[in-house]
C-alpha atoms as a PDB file:
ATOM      1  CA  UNK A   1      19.770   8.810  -7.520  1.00  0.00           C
ATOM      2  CA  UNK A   2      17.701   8.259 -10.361  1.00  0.00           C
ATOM      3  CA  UNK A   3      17.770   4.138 -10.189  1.00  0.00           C
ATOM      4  CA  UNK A   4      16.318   4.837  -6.655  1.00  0.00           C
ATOM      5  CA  UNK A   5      12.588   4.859  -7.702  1.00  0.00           C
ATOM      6  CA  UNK A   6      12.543   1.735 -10.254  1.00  0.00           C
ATOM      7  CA  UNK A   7      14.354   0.247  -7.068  1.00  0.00           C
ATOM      8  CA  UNK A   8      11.638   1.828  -4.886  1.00  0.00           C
ATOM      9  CA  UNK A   9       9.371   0.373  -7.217  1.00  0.00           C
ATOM     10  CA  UNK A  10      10.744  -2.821  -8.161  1.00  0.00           C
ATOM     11  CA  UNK A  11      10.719  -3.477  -4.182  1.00  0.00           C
ATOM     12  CA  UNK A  12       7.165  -2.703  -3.939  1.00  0.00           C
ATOM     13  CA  UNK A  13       6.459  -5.214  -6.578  1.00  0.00           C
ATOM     14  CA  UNK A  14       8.320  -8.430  -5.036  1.00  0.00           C
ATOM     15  CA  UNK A  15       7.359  -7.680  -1.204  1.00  0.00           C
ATOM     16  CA  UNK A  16       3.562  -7.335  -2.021  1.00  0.00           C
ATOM     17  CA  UNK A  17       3.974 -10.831  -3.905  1.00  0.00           C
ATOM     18  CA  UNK A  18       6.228 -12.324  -1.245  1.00  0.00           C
ATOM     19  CA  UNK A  19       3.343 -13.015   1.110  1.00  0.00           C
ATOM     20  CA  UNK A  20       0.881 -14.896  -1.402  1.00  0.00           C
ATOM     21  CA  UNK A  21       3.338 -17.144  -3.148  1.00  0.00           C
ATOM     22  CA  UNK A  22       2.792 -20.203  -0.901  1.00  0.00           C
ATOM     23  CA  UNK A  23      -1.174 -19.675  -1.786  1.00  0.00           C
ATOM     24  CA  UNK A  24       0.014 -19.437  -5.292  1.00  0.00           C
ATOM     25  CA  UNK A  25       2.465 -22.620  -5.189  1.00  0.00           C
ATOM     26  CA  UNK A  26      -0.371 -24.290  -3.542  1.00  0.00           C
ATOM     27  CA  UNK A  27      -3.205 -23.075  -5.886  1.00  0.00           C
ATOM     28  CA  UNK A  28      -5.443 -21.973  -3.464  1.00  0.00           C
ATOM     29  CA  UNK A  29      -6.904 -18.793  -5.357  1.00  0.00           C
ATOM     30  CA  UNK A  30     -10.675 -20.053  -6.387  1.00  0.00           C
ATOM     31  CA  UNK A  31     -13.692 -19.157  -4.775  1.00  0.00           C
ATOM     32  CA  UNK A  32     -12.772 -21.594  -2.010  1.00  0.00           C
ATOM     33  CA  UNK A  33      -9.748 -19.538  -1.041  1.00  0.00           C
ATOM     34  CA  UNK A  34     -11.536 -16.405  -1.453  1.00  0.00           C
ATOM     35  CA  UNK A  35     -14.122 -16.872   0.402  1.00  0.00           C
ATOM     36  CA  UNK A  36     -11.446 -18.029   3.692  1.00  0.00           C
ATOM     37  CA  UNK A  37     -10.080 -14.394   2.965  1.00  0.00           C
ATOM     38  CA  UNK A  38     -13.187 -12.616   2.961  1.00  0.00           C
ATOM     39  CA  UNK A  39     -14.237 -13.960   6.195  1.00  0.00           C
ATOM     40  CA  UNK A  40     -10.723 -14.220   8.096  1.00  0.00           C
ATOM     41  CA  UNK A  41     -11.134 -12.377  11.582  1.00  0.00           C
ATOM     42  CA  UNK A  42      -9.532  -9.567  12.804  1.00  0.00           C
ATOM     43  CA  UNK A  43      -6.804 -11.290  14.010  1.00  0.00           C
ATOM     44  CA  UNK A  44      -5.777 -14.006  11.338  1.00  0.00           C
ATOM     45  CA  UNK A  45      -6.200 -10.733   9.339  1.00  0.00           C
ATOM     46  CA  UNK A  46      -3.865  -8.909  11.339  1.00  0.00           C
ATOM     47  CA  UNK A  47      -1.057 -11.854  11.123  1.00  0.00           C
ATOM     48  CA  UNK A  48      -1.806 -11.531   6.911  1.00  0.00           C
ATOM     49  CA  UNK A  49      -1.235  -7.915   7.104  1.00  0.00           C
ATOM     50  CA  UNK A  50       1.963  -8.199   9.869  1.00  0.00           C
ATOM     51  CA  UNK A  51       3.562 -10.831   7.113  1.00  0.00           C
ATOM     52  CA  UNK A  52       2.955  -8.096   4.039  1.00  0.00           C
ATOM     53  CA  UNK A  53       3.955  -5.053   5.451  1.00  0.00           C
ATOM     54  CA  UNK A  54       7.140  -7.002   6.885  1.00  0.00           C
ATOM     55  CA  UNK A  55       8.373  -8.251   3.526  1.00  0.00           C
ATOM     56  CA  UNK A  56       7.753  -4.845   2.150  1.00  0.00           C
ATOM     57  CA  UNK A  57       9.249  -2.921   4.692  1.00  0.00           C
ATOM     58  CA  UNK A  58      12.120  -4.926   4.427  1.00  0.00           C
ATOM     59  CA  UNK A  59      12.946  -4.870   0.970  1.00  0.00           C
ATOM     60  CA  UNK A  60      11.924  -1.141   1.702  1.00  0.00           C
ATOM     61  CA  UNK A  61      14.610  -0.846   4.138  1.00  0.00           C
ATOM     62  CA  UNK A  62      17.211  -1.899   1.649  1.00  0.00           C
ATOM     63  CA  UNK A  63      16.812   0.899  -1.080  1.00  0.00           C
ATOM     64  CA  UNK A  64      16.797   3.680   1.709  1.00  0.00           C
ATOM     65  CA  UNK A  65      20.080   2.360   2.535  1.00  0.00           C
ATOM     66  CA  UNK A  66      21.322   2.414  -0.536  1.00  0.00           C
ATOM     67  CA  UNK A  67      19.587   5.955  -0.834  1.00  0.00           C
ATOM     68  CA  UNK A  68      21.408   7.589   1.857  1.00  0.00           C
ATOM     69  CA  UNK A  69      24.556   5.683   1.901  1.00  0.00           C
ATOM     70  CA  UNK A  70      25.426   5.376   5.646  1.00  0.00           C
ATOM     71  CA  UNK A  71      24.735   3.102   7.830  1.00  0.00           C
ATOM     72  CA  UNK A  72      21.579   4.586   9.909  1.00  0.00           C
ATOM     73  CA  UNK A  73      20.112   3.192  13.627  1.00  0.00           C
ATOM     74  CA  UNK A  74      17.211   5.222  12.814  1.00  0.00           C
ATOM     75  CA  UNK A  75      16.529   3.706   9.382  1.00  0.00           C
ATOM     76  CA  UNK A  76      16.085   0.291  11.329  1.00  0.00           C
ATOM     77  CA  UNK A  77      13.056   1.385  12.758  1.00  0.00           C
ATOM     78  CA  UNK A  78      11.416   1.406   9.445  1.00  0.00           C
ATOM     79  CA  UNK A  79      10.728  -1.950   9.314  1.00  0.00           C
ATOM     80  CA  UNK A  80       8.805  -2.586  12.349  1.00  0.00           C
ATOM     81  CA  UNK A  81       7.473   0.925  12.127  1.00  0.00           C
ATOM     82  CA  UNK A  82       6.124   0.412   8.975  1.00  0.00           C
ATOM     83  CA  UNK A  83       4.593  -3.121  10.008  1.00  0.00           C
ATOM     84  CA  UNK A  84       2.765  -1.809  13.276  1.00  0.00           C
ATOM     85  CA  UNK A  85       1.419   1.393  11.471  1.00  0.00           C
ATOM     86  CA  UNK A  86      -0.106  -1.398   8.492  1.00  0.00           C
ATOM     87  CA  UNK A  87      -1.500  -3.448  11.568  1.00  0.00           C
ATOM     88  CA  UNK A  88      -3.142  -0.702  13.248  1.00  0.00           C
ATOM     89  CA  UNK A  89      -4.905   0.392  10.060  1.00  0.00           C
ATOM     90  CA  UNK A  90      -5.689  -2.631   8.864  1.00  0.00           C
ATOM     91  CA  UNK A  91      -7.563  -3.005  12.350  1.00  0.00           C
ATOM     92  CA  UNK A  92      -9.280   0.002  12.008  1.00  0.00           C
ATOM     93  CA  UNK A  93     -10.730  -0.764   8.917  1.00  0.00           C
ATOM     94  CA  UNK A  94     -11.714  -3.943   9.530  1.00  0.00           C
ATOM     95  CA  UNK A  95     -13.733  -2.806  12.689  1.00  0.00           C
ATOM     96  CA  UNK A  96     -15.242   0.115  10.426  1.00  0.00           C
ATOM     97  CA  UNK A  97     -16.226  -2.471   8.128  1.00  0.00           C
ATOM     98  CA  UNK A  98     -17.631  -4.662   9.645  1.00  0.00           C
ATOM     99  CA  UNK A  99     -20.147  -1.672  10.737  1.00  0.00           C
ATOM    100  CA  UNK A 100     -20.594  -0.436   7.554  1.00  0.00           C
ATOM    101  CA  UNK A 101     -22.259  -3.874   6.617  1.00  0.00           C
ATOM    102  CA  UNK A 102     -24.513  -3.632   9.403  1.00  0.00           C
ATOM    103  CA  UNK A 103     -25.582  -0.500   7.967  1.00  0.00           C
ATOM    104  CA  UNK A 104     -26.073  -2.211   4.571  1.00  0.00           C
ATOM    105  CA  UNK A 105     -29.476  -0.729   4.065  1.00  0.00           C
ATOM    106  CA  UNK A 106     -28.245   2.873   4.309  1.00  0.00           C
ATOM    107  CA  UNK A 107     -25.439   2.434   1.949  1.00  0.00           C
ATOM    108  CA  UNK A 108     -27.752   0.953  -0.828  1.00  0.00           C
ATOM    109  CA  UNK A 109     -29.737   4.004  -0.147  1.00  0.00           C
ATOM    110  CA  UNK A 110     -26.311   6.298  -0.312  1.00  0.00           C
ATOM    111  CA  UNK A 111     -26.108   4.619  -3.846  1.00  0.00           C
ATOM    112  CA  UNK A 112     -29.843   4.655  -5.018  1.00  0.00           C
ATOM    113  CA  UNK A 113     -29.549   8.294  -4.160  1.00  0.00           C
ATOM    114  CA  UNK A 114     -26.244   8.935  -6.024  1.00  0.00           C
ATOM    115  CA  UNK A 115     -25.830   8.839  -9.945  1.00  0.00           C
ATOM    116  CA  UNK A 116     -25.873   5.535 -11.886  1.00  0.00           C
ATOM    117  CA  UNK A 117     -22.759   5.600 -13.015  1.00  0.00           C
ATOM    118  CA  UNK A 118     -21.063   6.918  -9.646  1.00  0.00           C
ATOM    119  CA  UNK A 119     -18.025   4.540  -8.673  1.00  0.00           C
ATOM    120  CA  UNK A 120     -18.965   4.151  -5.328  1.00  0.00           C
ATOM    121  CA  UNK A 121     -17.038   0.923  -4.540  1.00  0.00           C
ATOM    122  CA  UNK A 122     -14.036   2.337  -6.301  1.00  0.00           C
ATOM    123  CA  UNK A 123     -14.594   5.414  -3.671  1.00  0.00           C
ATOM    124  CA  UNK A 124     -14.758   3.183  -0.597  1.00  0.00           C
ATOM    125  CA  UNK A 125     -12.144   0.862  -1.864  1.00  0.00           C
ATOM    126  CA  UNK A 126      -9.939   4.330  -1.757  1.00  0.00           C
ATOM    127  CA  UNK A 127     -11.052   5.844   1.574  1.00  0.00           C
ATOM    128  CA  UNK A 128      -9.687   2.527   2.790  1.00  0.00           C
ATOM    129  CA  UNK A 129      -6.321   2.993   1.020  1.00  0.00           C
ATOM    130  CA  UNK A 130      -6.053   7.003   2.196  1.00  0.00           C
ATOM    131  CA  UNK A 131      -6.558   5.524   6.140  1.00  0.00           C
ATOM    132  CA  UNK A 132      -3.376   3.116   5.637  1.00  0.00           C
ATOM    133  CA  UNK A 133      -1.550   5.637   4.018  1.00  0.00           C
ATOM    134  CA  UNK A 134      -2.638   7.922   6.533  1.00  0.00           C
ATOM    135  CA  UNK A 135      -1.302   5.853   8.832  1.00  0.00           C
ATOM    136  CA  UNK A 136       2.223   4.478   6.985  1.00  0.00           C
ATOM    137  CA  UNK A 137       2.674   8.584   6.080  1.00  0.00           C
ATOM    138  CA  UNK A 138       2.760   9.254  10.265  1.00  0.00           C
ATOM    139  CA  UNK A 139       4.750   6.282  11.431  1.00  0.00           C
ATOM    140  CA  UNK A 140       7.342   5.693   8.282  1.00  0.00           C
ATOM    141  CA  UNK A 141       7.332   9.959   8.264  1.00  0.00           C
ATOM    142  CA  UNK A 142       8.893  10.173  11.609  1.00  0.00           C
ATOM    143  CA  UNK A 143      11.815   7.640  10.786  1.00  0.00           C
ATOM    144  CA  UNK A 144      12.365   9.393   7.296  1.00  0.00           C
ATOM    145  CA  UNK A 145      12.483  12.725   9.423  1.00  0.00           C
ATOM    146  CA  UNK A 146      15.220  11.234  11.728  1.00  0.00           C
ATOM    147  CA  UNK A 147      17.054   9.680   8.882  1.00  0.00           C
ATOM    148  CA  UNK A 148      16.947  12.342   6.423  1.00  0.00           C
ATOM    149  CA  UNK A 149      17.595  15.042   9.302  1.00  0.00           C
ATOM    150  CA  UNK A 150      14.830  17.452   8.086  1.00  0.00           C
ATOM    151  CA  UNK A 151      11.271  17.727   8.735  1.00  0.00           C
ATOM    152  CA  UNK A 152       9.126  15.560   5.873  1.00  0.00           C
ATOM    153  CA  UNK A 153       6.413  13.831   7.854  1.00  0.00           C
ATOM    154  CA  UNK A 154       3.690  15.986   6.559  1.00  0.00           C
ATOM    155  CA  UNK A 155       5.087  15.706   2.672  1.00  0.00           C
ATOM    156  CA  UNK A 156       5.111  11.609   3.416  1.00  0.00           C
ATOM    157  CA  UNK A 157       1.828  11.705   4.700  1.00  0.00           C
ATOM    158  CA  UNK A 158       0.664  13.544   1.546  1.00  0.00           C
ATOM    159  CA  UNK A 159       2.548  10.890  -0.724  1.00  0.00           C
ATOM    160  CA  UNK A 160       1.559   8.051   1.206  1.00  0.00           C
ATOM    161  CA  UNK A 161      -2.225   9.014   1.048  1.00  0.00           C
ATOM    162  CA  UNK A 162      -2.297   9.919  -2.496  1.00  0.00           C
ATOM    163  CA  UNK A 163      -0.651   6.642  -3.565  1.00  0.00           C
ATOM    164  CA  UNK A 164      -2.831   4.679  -1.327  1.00  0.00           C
ATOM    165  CA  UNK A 165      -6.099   6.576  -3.091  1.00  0.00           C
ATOM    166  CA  UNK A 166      -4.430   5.881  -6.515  1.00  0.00           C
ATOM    167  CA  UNK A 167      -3.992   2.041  -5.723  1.00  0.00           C
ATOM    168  CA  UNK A 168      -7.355   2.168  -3.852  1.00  0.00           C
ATOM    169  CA  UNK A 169      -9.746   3.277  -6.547  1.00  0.00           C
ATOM    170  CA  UNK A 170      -7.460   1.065  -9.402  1.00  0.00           C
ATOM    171  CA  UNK A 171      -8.292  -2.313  -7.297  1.00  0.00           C
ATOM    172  CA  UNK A 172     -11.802  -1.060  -6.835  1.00  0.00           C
ATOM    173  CA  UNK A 173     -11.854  -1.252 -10.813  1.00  0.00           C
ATOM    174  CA  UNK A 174     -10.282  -4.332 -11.061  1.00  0.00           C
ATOM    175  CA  UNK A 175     -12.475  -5.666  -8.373  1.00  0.00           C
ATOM    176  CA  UNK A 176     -15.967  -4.268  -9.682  1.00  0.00           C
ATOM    177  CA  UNK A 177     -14.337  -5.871 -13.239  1.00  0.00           C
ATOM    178  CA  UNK A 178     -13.820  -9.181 -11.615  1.00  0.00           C
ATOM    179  CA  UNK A 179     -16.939  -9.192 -10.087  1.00  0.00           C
ATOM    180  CA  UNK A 180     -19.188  -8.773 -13.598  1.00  0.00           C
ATOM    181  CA  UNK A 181     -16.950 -11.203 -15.344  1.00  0.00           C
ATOM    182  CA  UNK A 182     -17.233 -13.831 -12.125  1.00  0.00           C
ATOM    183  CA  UNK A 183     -21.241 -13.413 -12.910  1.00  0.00           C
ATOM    184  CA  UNK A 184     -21.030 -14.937 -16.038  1.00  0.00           C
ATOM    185  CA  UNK A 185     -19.017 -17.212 -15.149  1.00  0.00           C
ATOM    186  CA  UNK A 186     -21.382 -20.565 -14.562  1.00  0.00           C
ATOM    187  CA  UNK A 187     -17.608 -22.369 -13.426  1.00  0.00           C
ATOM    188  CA  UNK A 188     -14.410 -19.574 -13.534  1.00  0.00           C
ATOM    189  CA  UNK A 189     -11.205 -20.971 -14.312  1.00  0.00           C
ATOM    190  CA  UNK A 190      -8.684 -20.993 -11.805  1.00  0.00           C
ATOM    191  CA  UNK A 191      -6.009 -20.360 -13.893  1.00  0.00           C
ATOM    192  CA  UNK A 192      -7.972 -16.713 -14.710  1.00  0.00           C
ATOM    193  CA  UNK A 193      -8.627 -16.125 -10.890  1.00  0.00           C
ATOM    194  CA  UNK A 194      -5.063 -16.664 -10.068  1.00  0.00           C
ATOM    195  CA  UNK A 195      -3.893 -13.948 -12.759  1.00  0.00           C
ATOM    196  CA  UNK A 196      -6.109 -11.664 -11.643  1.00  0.00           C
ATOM    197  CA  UNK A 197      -5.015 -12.036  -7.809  1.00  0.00           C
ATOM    198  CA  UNK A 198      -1.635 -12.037  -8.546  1.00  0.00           C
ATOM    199  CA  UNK A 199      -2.005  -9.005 -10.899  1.00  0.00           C
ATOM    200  CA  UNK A 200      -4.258  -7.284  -8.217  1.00  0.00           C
ATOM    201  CA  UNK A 201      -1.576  -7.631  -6.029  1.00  0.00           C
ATOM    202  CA  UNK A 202       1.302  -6.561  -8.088  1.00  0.00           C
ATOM    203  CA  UNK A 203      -0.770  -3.507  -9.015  1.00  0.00           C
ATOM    204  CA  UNK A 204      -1.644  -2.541  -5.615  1.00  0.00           C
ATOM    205  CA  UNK A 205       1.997  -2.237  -4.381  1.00  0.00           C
ATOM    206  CA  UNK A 206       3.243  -0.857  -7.614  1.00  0.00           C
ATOM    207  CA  UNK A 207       1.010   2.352  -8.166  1.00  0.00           C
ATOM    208  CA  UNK A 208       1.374   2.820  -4.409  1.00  0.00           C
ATOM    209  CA  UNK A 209       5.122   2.614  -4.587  1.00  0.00           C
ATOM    210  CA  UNK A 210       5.516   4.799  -8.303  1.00  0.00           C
ATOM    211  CA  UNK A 211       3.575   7.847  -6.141  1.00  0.00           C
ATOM    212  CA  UNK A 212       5.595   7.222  -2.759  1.00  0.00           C
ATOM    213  CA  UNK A 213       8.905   6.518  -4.321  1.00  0.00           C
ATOM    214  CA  UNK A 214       8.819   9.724  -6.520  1.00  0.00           C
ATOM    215  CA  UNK A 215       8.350  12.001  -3.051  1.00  0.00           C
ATOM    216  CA  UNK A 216      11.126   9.905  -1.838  1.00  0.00           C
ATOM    217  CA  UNK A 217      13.327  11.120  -4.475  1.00  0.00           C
ATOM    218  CA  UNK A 218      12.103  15.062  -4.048  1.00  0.00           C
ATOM    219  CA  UNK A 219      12.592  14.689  -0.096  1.00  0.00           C
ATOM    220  CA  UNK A 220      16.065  13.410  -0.176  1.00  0.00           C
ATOM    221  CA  UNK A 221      16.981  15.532  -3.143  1.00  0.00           C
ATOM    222  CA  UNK A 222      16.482  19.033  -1.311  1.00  0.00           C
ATOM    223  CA  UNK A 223      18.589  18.466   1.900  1.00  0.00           C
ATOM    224  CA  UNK A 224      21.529  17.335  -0.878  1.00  0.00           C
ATOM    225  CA  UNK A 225      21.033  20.639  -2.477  1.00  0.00           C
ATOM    226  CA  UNK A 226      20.979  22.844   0.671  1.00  0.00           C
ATOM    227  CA  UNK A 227      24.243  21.091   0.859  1.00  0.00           C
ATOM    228  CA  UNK A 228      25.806  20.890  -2.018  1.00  0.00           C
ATOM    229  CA  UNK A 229      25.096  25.154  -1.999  1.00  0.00           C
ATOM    230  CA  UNK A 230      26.403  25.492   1.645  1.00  0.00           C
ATOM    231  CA  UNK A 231      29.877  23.812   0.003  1.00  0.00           C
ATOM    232  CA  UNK A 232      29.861  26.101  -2.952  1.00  0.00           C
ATOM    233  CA  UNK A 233      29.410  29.033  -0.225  1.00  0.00           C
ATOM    234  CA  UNK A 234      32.437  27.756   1.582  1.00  0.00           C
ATOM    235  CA  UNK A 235      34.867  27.160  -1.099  1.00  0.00           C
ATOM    236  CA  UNK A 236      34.008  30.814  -2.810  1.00  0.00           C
END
């Protein structure tokens, strides 16, 4: 039970890299390639996020069979469960913004008006973590609820949003670090922009998975004691 979470974990790590490694084969990391990502539209967004959340899903799908060790219909659904709920979201957020930057000048006045040293991208870099988790927590909740025969979607929902916010407001640091190194920068090395997007990445899926994968553990753990006790009843 306890190689479950490094699993969990380890699972997190290769399906969040799975996605970018032909852009990393191909070398296509510099300003040139982040720039196309910053302006991809809703839909070439939504194909970007279908491929991720697939991957991880999958390799998702694998330690939750190994977790409750029977072969489940219900557990199949995680995959494209998981993959619609990360393509709604990432929908959602994309549409709110896009309106937040036509409501540029109120933000800088939300920060002018805050202290200087409030981390306001970090904050909005996790609000946008706590509405995918928000949204992985309800869809992936339901399947662990049929699979793990108890109620759990709120608890997932819980985990899910807390290890989004975690992962949120740690890329918001790496991105706000990123950002003051790339201004003194007069010509970055692309060497140094590929370590820090593959690092980003790895980061991402691996705080998000350590918070997830540890409720994982608690949720399965508590129907196996009701059960292991209910044996112990029946044997006395």
């Amino acid at each position: 039970m306890i190689a479950i979470w490094p699993a969990w974990v380890l699972a997190a790590a290769i399906g969040s890299l799975l996605p970018i490694m032909p852009n990393v084969f191909d070398g296509r990391v510099g300003g040139a390639y982040l720039s196309q990502v910053a302006s991809l539209s809703v839909v070439g967004g939504s194909v970007v996020t279908l491929a991720g959340a697939t991957c991880l899903a999958l390799l998702q799908y694998v330690v939750l069979r190994v977790l409750i060790r029977r072969v489940s219909l219900a557990a199949t659904i995680w995959i494209p469960a998981s993959a619609i709920a990360a393509v709604t979201a990432f929908g959602l957020t994309a549409v709110w913004q896009s309106a937040l930057h036509r409501r540029l000048i109120s933000l800088s006045a939300l920060a002018t008006a805050l202290p200087p040293d409030f981390p306001l991208s970090e904050v909005m870099a996790g609000l946008v973590g706590m509405v995918l988790g928000l949204y992985l927590g309800l869809s992936q909740g339901i399947v662990l609820s049929l699979v793990l025969r108890r109620r759990v979607v709120i608890y997932w929902v819980l985990a899910n949003m807390l290890g989004a916010l975690v992962a949120g407001v740690a890329l918001g640091i790496r991105e706000q670090a990123m950002s003051d190194w790339l201004a003194n920068q007069m010509n970055p090395d692309e060497g140094t922009l590929m370590a820090f997007y593959v690092t980003d990445t790895i980061l991402g899926g691996v705080l998000y998975a350590a918070v997830t994968g540890l409720a994982l553990l608690m949720l399965a753990g508590r129907p196996s004691g009701a059960r292991a006790e209910t044996v112990l009843v029946v044997d006395a």
